[in-house]
Structures are given as structure tokens and as C-alpha cells.
C-alpha atoms as a PDB file:
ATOM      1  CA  UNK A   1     144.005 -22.229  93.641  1.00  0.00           C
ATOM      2  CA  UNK A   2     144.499 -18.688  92.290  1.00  0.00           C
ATOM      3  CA  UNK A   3     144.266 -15.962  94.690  1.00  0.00           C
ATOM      4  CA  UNK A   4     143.013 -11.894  94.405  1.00  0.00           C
ATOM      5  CA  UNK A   5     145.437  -9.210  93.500  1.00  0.00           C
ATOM      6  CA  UNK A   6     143.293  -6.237  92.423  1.00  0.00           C
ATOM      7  CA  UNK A   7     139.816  -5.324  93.123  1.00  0.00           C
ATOM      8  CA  UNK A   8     138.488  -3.581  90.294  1.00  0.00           C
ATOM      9  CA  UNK A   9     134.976  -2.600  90.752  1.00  0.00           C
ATOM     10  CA  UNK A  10     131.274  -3.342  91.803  1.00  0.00           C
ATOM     11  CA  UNK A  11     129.023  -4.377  88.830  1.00  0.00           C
ATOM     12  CA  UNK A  12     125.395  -3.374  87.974  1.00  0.00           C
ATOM     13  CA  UNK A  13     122.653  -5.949  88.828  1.00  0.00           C
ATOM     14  CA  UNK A  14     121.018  -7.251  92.376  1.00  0.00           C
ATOM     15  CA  UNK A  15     123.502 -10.295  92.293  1.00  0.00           C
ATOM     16  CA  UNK A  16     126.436  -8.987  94.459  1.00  0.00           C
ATOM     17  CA  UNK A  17     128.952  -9.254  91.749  1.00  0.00           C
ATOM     18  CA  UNK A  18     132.622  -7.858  92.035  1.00  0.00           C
ATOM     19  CA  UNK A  19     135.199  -7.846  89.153  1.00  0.00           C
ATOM     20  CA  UNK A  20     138.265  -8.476  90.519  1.00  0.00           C
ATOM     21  CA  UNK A  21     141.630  -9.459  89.148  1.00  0.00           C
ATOM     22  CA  UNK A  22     143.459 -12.706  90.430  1.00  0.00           C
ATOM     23  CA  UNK A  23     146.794 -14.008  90.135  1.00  0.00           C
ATOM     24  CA  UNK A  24     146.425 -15.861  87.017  1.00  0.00           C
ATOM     25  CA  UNK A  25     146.481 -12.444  85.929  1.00  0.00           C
ATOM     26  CA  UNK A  26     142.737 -12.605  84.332  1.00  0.00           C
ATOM     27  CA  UNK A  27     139.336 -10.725  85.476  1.00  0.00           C
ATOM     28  CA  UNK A  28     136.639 -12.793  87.103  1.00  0.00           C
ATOM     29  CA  UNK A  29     133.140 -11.905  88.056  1.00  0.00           C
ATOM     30  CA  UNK A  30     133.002 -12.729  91.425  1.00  0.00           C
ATOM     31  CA  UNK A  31     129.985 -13.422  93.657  1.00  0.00           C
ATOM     32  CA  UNK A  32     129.587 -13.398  97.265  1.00  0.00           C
ATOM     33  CA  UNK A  33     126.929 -15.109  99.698  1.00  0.00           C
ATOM     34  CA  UNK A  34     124.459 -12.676 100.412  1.00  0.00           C
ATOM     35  CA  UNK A  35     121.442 -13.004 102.781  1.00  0.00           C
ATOM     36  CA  UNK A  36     118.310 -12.903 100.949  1.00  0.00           C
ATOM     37  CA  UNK A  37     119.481 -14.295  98.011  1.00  0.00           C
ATOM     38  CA  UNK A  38     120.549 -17.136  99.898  1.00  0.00           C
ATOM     39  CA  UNK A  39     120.485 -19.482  96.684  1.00  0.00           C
ATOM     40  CA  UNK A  40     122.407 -17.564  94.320  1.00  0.00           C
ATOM     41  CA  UNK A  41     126.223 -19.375  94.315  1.00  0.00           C
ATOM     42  CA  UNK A  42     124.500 -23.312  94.495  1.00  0.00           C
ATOM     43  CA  UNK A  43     122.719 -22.373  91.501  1.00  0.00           C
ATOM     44  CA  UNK A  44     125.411 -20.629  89.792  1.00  0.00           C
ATOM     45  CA  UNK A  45     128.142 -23.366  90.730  1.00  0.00           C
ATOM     46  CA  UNK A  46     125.335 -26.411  89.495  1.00  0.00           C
ATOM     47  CA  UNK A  47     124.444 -24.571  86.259  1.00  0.00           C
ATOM     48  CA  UNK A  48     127.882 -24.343  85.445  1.00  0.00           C
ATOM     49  CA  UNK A  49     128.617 -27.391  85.539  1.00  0.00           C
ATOM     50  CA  UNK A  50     125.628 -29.082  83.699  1.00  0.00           C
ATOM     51  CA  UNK A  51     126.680 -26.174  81.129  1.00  0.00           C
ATOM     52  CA  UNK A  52     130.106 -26.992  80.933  1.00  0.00           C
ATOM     53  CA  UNK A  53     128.804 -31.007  80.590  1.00  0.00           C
ATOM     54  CA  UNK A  54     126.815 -30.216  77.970  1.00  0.00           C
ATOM     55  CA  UNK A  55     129.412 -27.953  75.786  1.00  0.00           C
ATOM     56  CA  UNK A  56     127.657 -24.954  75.928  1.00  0.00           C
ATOM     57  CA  UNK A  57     129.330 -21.818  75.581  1.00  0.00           C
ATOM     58  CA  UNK A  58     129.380 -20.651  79.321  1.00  0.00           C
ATOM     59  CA  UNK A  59     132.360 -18.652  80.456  1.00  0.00           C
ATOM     60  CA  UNK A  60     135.004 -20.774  82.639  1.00  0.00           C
ATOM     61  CA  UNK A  61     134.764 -21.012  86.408  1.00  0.00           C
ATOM     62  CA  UNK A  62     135.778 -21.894  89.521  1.00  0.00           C
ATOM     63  CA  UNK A  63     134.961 -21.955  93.333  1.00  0.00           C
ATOM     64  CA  UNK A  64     137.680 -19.251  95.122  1.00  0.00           C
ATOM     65  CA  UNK A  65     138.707 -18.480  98.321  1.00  0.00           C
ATOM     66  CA  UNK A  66     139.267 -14.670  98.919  1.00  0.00           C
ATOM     67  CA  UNK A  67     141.164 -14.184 102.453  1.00  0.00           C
ATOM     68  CA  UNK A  68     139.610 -11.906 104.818  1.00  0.00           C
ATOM     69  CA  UNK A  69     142.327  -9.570 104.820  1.00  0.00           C
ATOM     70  CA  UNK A  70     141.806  -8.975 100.993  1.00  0.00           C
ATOM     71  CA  UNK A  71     138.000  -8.197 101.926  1.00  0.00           C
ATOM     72  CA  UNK A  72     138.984  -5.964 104.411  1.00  0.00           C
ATOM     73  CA  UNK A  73     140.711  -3.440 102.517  1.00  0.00           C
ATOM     74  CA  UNK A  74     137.572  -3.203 100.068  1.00  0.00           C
ATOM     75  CA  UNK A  75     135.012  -1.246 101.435  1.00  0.00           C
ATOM     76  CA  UNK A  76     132.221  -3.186  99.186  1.00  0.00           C
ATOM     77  CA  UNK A  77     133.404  -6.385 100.008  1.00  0.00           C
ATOM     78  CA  UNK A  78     134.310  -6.077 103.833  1.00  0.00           C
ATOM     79  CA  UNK A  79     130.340  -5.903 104.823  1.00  0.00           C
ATOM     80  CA  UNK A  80     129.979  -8.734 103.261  1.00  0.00           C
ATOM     81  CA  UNK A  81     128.833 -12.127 104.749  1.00  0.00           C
ATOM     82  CA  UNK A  82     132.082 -14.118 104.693  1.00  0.00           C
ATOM     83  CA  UNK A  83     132.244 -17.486 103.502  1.00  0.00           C
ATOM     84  CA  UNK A  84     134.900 -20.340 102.867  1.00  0.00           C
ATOM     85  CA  UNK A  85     134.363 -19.820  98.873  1.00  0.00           C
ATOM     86  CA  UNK A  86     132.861 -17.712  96.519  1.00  0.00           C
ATOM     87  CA  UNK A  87     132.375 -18.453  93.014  1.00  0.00           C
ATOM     88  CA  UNK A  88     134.547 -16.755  90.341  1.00  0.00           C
ATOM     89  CA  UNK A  89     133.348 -16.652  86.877  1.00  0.00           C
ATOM     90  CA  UNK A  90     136.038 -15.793  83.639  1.00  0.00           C
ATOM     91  CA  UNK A  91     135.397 -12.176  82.652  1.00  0.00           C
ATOM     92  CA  UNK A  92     134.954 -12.571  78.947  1.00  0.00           C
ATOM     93  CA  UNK A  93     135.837  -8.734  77.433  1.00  0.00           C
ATOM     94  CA  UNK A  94     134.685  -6.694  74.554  1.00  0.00           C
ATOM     95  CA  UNK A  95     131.406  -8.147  74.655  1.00  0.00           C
ATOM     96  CA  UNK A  96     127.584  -5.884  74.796  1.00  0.00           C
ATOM     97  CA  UNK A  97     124.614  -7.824  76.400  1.00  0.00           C
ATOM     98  CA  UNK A  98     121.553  -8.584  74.234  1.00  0.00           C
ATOM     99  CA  UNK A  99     120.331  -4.743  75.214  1.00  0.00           C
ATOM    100  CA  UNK A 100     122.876  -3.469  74.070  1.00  0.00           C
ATOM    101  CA  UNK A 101     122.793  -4.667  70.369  1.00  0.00           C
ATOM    102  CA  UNK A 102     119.504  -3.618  67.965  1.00  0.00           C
ATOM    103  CA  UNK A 103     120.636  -5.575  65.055  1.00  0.00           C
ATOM    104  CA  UNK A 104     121.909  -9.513  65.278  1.00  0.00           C
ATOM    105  CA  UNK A 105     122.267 -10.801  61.371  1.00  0.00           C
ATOM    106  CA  UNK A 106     124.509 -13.761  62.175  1.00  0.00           C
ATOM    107  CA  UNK A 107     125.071 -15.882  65.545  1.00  0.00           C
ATOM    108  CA  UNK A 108     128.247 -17.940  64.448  1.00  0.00           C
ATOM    109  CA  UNK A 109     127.731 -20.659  67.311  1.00  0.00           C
ATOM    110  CA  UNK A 110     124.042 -21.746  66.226  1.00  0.00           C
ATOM    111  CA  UNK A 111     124.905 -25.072  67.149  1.00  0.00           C
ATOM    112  CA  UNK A 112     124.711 -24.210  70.699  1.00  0.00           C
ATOM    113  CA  UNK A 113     121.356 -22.472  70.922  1.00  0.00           C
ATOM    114  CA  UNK A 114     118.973 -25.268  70.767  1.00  0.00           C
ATOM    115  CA  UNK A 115     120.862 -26.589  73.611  1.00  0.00           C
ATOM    116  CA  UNK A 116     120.866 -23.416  75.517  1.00  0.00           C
ATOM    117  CA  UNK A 117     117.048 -23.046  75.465  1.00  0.00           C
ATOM    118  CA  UNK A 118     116.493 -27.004  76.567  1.00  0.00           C
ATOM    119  CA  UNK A 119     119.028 -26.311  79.428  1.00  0.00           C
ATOM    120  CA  UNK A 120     116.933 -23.108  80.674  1.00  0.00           C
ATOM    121  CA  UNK A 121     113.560 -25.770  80.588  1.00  0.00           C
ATOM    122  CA  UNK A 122     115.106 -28.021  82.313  1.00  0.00           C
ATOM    123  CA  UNK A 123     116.657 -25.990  85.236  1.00  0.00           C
ATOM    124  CA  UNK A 124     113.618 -23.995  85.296  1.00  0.00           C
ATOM    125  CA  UNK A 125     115.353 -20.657  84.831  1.00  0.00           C
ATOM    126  CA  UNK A 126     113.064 -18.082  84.097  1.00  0.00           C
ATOM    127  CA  UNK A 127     115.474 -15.256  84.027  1.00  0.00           C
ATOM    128  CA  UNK A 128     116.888 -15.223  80.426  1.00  0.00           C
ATOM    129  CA  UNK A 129     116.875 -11.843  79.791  1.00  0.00           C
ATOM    130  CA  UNK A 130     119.127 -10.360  77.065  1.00  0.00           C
ATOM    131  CA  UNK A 131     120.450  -8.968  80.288  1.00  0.00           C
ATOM    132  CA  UNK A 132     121.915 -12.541  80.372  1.00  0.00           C
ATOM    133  CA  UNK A 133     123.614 -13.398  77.431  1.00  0.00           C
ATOM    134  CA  UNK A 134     126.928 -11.629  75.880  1.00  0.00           C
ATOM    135  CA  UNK A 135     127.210 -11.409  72.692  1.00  0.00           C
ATOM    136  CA  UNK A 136     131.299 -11.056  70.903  1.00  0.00           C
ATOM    137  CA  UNK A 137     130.937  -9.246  67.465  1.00  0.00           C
ATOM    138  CA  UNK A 138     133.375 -10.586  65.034  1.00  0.00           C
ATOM    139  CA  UNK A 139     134.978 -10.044  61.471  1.00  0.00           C
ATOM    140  CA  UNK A 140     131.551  -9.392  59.938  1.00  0.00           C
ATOM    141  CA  UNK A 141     129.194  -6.647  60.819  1.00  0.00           C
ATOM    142  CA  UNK A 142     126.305  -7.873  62.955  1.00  0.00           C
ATOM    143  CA  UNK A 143     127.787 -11.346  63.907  1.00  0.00           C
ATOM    144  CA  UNK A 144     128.172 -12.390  67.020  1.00  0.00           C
ATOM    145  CA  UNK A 145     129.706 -15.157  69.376  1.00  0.00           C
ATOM    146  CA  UNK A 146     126.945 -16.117  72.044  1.00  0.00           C
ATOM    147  CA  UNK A 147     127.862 -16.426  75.890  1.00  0.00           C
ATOM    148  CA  UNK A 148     125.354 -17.096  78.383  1.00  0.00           C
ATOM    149  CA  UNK A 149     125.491 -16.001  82.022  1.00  0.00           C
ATOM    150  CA  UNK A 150     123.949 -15.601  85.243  1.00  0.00           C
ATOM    151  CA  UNK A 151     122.122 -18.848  86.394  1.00  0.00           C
ATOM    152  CA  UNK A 152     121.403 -17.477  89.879  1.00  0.00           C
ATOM    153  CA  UNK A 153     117.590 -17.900  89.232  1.00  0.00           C
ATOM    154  CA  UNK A 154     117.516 -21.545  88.028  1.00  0.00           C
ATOM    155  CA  UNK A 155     114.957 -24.019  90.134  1.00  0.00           C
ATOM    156  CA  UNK A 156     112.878 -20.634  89.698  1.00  0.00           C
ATOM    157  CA  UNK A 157     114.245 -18.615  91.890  1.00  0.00           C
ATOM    158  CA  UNK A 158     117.393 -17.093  93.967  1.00  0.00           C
ATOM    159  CA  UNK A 159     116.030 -18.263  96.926  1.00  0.00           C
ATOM    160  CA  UNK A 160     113.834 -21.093  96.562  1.00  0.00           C
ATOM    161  CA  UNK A 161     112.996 -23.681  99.331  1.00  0.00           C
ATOM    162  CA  UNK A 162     112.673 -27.293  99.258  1.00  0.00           C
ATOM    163  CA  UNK A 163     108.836 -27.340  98.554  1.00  0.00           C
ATOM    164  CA  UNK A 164     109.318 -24.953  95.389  1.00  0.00           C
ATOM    165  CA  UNK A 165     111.539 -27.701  93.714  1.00  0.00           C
ATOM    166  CA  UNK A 166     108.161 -29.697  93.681  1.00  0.00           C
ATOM    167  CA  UNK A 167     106.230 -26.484  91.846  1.00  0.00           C
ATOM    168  CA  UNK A 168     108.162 -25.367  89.465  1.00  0.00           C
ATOM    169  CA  UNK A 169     106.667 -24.227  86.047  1.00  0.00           C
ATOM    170  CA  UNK A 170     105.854 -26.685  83.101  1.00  0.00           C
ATOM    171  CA  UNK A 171     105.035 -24.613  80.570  1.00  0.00           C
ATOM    172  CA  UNK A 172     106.406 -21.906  78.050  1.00  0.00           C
ATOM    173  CA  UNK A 173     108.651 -19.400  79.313  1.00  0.00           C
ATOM    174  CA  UNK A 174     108.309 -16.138  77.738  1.00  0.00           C
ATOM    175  CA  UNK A 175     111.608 -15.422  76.535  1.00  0.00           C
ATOM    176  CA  UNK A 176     112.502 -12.772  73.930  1.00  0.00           C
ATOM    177  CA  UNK A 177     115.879 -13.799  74.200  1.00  0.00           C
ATOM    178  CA  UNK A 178     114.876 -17.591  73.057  1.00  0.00           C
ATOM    179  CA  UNK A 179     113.121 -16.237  70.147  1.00  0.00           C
ATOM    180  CA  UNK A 180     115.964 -14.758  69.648  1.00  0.00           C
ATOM    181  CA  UNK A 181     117.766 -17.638  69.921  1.00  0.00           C
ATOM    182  CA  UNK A 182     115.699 -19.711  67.453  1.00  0.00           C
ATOM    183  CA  UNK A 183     115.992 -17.238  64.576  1.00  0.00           C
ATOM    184  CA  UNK A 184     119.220 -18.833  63.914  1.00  0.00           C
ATOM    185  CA  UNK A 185     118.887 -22.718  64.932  1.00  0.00           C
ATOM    186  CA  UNK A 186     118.909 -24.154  61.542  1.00  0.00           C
ATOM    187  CA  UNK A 187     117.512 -27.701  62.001  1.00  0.00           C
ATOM    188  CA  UNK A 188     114.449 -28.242  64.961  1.00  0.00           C
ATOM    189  CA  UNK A 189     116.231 -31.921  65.185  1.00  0.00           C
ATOM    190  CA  UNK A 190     118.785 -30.068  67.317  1.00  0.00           C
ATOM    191  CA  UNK A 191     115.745 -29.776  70.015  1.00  0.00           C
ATOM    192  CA  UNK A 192     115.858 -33.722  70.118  1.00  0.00           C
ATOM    193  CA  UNK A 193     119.331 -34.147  69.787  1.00  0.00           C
ATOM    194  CA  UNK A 194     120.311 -31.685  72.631  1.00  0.00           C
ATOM    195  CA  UNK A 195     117.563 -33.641  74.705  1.00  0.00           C
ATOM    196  CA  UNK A 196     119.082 -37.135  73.868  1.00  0.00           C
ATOM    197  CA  UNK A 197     122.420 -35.381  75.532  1.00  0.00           C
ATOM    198  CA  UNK A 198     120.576 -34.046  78.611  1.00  0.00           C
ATOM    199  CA  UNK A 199     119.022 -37.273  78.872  1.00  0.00           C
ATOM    200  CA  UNK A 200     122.228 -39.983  79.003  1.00  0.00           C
ATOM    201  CA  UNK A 201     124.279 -36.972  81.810  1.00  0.00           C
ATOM    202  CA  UNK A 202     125.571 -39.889  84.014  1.00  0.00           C
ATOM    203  CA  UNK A 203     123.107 -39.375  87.422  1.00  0.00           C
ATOM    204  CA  UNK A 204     126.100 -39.859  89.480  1.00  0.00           C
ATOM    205  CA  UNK A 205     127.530 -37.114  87.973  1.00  0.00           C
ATOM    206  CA  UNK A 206     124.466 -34.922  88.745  1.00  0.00           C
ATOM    207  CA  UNK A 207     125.177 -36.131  92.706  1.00  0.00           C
ATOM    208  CA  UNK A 208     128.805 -35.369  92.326  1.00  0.00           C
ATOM    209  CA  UNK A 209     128.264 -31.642  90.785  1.00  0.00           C
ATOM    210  CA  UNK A 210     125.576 -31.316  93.819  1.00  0.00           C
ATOM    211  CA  UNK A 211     127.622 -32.755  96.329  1.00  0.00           C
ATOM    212  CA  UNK A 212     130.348 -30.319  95.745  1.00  0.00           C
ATOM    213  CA  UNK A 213     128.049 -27.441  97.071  1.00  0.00           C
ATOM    214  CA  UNK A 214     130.313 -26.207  99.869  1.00  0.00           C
ATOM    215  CA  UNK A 215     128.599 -26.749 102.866  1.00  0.00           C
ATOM    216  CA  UNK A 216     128.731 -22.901 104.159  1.00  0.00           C
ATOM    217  CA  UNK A 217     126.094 -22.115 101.596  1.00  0.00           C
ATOM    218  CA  UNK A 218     123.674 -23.202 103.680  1.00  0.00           C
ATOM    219  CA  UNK A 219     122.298 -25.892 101.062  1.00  0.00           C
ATOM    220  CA  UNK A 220     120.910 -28.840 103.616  1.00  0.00           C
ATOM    221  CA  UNK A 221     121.247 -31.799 102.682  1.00  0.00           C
ATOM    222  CA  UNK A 222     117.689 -32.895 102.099  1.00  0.00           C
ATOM    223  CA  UNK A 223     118.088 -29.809  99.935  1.00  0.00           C
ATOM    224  CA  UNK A 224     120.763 -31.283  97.471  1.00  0.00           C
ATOM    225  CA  UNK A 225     118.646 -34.695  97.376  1.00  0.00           C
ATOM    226  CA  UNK A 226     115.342 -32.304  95.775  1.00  0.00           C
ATOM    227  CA  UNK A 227     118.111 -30.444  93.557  1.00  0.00           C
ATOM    228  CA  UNK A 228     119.126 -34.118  92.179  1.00  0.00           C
ATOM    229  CA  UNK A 229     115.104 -35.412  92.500  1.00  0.00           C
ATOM    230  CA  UNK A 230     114.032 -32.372  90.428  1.00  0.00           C
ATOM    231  CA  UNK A 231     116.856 -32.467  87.887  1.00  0.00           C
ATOM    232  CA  UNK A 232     116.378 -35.788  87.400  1.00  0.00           C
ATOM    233  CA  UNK A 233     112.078 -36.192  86.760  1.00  0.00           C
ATOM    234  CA  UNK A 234     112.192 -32.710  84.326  1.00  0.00           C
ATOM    235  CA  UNK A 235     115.141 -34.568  82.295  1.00  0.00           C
ATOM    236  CA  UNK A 236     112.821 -37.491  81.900  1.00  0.00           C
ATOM    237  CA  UNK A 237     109.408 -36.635  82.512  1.00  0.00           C
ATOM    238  CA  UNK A 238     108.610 -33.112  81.765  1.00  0.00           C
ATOM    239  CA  UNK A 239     111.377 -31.839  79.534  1.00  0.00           C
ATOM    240  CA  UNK A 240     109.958 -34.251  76.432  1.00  0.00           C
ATOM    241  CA  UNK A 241     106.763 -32.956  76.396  1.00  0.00           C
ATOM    242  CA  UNK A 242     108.292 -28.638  76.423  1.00  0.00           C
ATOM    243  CA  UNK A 243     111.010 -29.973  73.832  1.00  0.00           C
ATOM    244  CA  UNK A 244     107.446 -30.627  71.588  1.00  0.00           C
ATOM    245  CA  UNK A 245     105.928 -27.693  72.365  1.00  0.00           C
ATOM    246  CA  UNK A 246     108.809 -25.291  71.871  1.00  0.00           C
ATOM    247  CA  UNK A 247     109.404 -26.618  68.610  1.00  0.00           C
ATOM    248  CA  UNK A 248     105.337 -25.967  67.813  1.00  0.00           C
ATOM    249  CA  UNK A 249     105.116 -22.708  69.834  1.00  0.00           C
ATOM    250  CA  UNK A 250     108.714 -21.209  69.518  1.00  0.00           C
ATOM    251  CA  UNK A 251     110.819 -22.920  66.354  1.00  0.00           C
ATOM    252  CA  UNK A 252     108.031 -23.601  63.675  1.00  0.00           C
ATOM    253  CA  UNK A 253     105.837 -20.090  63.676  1.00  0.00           C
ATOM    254  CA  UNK A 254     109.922 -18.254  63.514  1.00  0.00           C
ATOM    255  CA  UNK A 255     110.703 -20.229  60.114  1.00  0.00           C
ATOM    256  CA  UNK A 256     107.316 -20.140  58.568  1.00  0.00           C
ATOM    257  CA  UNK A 257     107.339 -16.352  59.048  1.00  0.00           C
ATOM    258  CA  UNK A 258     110.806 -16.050  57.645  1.00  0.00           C
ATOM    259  CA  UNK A 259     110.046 -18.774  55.048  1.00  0.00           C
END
């Protein structure tokens, strides 16, 4: 397991993230348990991994252990509440968040975006914000590789509790960033296909990815069992009906204007 070298700095935003160096000699966005936002790293660590299942472009990560005498030297990290892991997330550099550009002509992953916006539905995550995705310009002016980050509001919130997993949202998020997003998804049979793939995700898998949440995140147990419950009935039951009605509400009135 890699281990911290330098602590870099504190970054902007309410989710307790820390970029810090490790041995590997790469930057990773670190984030710590914090009380209050109590469901913050088991979000983070199970949308990762559905992400990284489904080949979307998500930076690498990894659960880390930072030793309490690292903390300790770090004023910003030595109040914080210590536990066994944290999760560490691949810096990705050179990028601008979606504020931060005015003008997007070309996405050069489209492929990926239909699948992006089906995984926000289904993980109920109502917080993509162009905040939330990085964009990488390359060789041509205006065109841009496509990251996403930040799940720590999926299941619709960063602190939700058992009975929210039962009331969670089935209908349109609003979402610049997926209009965004659907300028440049070339085919709506994308929508279906990327639903097909959520779909056949092997259900012990989901358990597996779930089970993995260390235990001194707090997540009971009957807690992981309405993570996997919920997962499992939007995949079959409700995401179907929002794939339909993004394509009608979302997709279609995009192209017709630009058509």
C-alpha cells in the first residue's frame, strides 16, 4: 500500500479534501471521515467502483492508510477524526472544472457521457455540478477530455440514513452539466446500451464493492443491505422508465434545436 510523503495543501469545497503526495510519487485527493458528513467516503469508495465497472472515465483510486504521526505534523489534518483508511483519489493535473471553461466545441470521449448521466440516475446523485467534472483541453482549441468526480452525494445525500434509501427521487434531475453532456452524445441508443451494461453488473459484485466498506465508517450493516436493495430495484425498476424520459426531456429537444 503506498504511504504519504508530502502534504501539499487543503482544497476548496465542504468535502474535507487534502492533496497530498504519496510514495508512488503521484498527487492524490485525499478525504478524511468527518462528522456530519458521515456518508461521504462509502459513497465515494462505492461510486468508484461501479464507475470503474462500467469504464467510465473516473480518476484511479484507492482506500489508504495515513499513520497518525503523518497527521500529526499537519495542522489541518491532526483535528481530524482518525480512521483506519481514508480514500485517496489520483490527482489528474492541468485540468479547469466545467466553471471554469465558457466555450466546449468538442468532448473527445462522447462515448462515455451517455453512461455518465445513467450512472448519476441510478445512484441518485443530485450533485453534478460543473463543479464536478474536469475537463483536459487537448491539441485542438475547445476540446476537451471529460473526468468526473466527487460522488460524495450519491443515494441523495452525504449523510443519508437508512429510510432515505427508500425515498430517493424518480424523476429529472436538473443538471446543466447533463445538458451539457448530451450536446455531444451522438446516438440516443447509447442511453439503452449503457443501461443494458448497468443492468447485467454481476449482483455479487455489487455485495462485494459494498462489503468492502471498512467498518470504521460507521456504515451498519443493515445499512450496506439498503445500499445493495436500492442499487439493485433503480437498476431494474426505476432506471428504465428515466432512461425514456431523459432521452424525451434531455437528448431529443438538444438535437432538434441544433438540427
Amino acid at each position: 500500500m503506498i504511504e504519504p510523503t508530502v502534504y501539499q495543501k487543503k482544497l476548496e469545497g465542504k468535502s474535507n479534501a487534502h492533496l497530498i503526495t504519496f510514495s508512488d510519487g503521484k498527487d492524490y485527493v485525499v478525504k478524511y471521515f468527518q462528522p456530519g458528513f458521515e456518508k461521504t467516503l462509502p459513497n465515494e469508495w462505492v461510486a468508484y467502483c461501479l464507475a470503474r465497472y462500467l469504464g467510465l472515465p473516473i480518476p484511479y483510486a484507492q482506500l489508504v492508510e495515513i499513520p497518525q504521526d503523518f497527521s500529526s505534523q499537519v495542522p489541518e489534518l491532526a483535528q481530524m477524526s482518525h480512521t483506519n483508511f481514508q480514500f485517496a483519489s489520483l490527482y489528474v493535473p492541468n485540468c479547469v472544472d466545467g466553471h471554469q471553461v465558457s466555450n466546449v466545441s468538442k468532448i473527445i470521449n462522447p462515448e462515455s457521457l451517455a453512461g455518465i448521466i445513467l450512472f448519476d440516475y441510478w445512484l441518485c446523485n443530485r450533485d453534478r455540478t460543473r463543479k464536478n467534472i474536469l475537463l483536459h483541453e487537448e491539441n485542438h482549441l475547445n476540446s476537451y477530455q471529460l473526468w468526473v468526480i466527487d460522488h460524495a452525494e450519491i443515494f441523495g445525500s452525504y449523510n443519508w440514513l437508512q429510510p432515505d434509501l427508500e425515498m430517493l427521487p424518480i424523476g429529472i434531475l436538473k443538471s446543466a452539466t447533463h445538458k451539457l453532456m448530451a450536446l455531444f452524445i451522438e446516438d440516443e441508443k447509447q442511453f439503452t446500451e449503457q443501461l443494458e451494461l448497468i443492468q447485467t453488473m454481476p449482483i455479487l459484485l455489487i455485495e462485494e464493492i459494498v462489503a468492502l466498506i471498512p467498518d470504521d465508517w460507521g456504515v451498519s450493516m443493515e445499512e450496506k443491505k439498503g445500499m445493495v436493495t436500492t442499487l439493485l430495484n433503480r437498476r431494474k425498476n426505476i432506471l428504465p422508465k428515466l432512461v425514456q424520459k431523459v432521452i424525451q426531456n434531455v437528448y431529443r429537444p438538444l438535437h432538434q434545436n441544433q438540427g
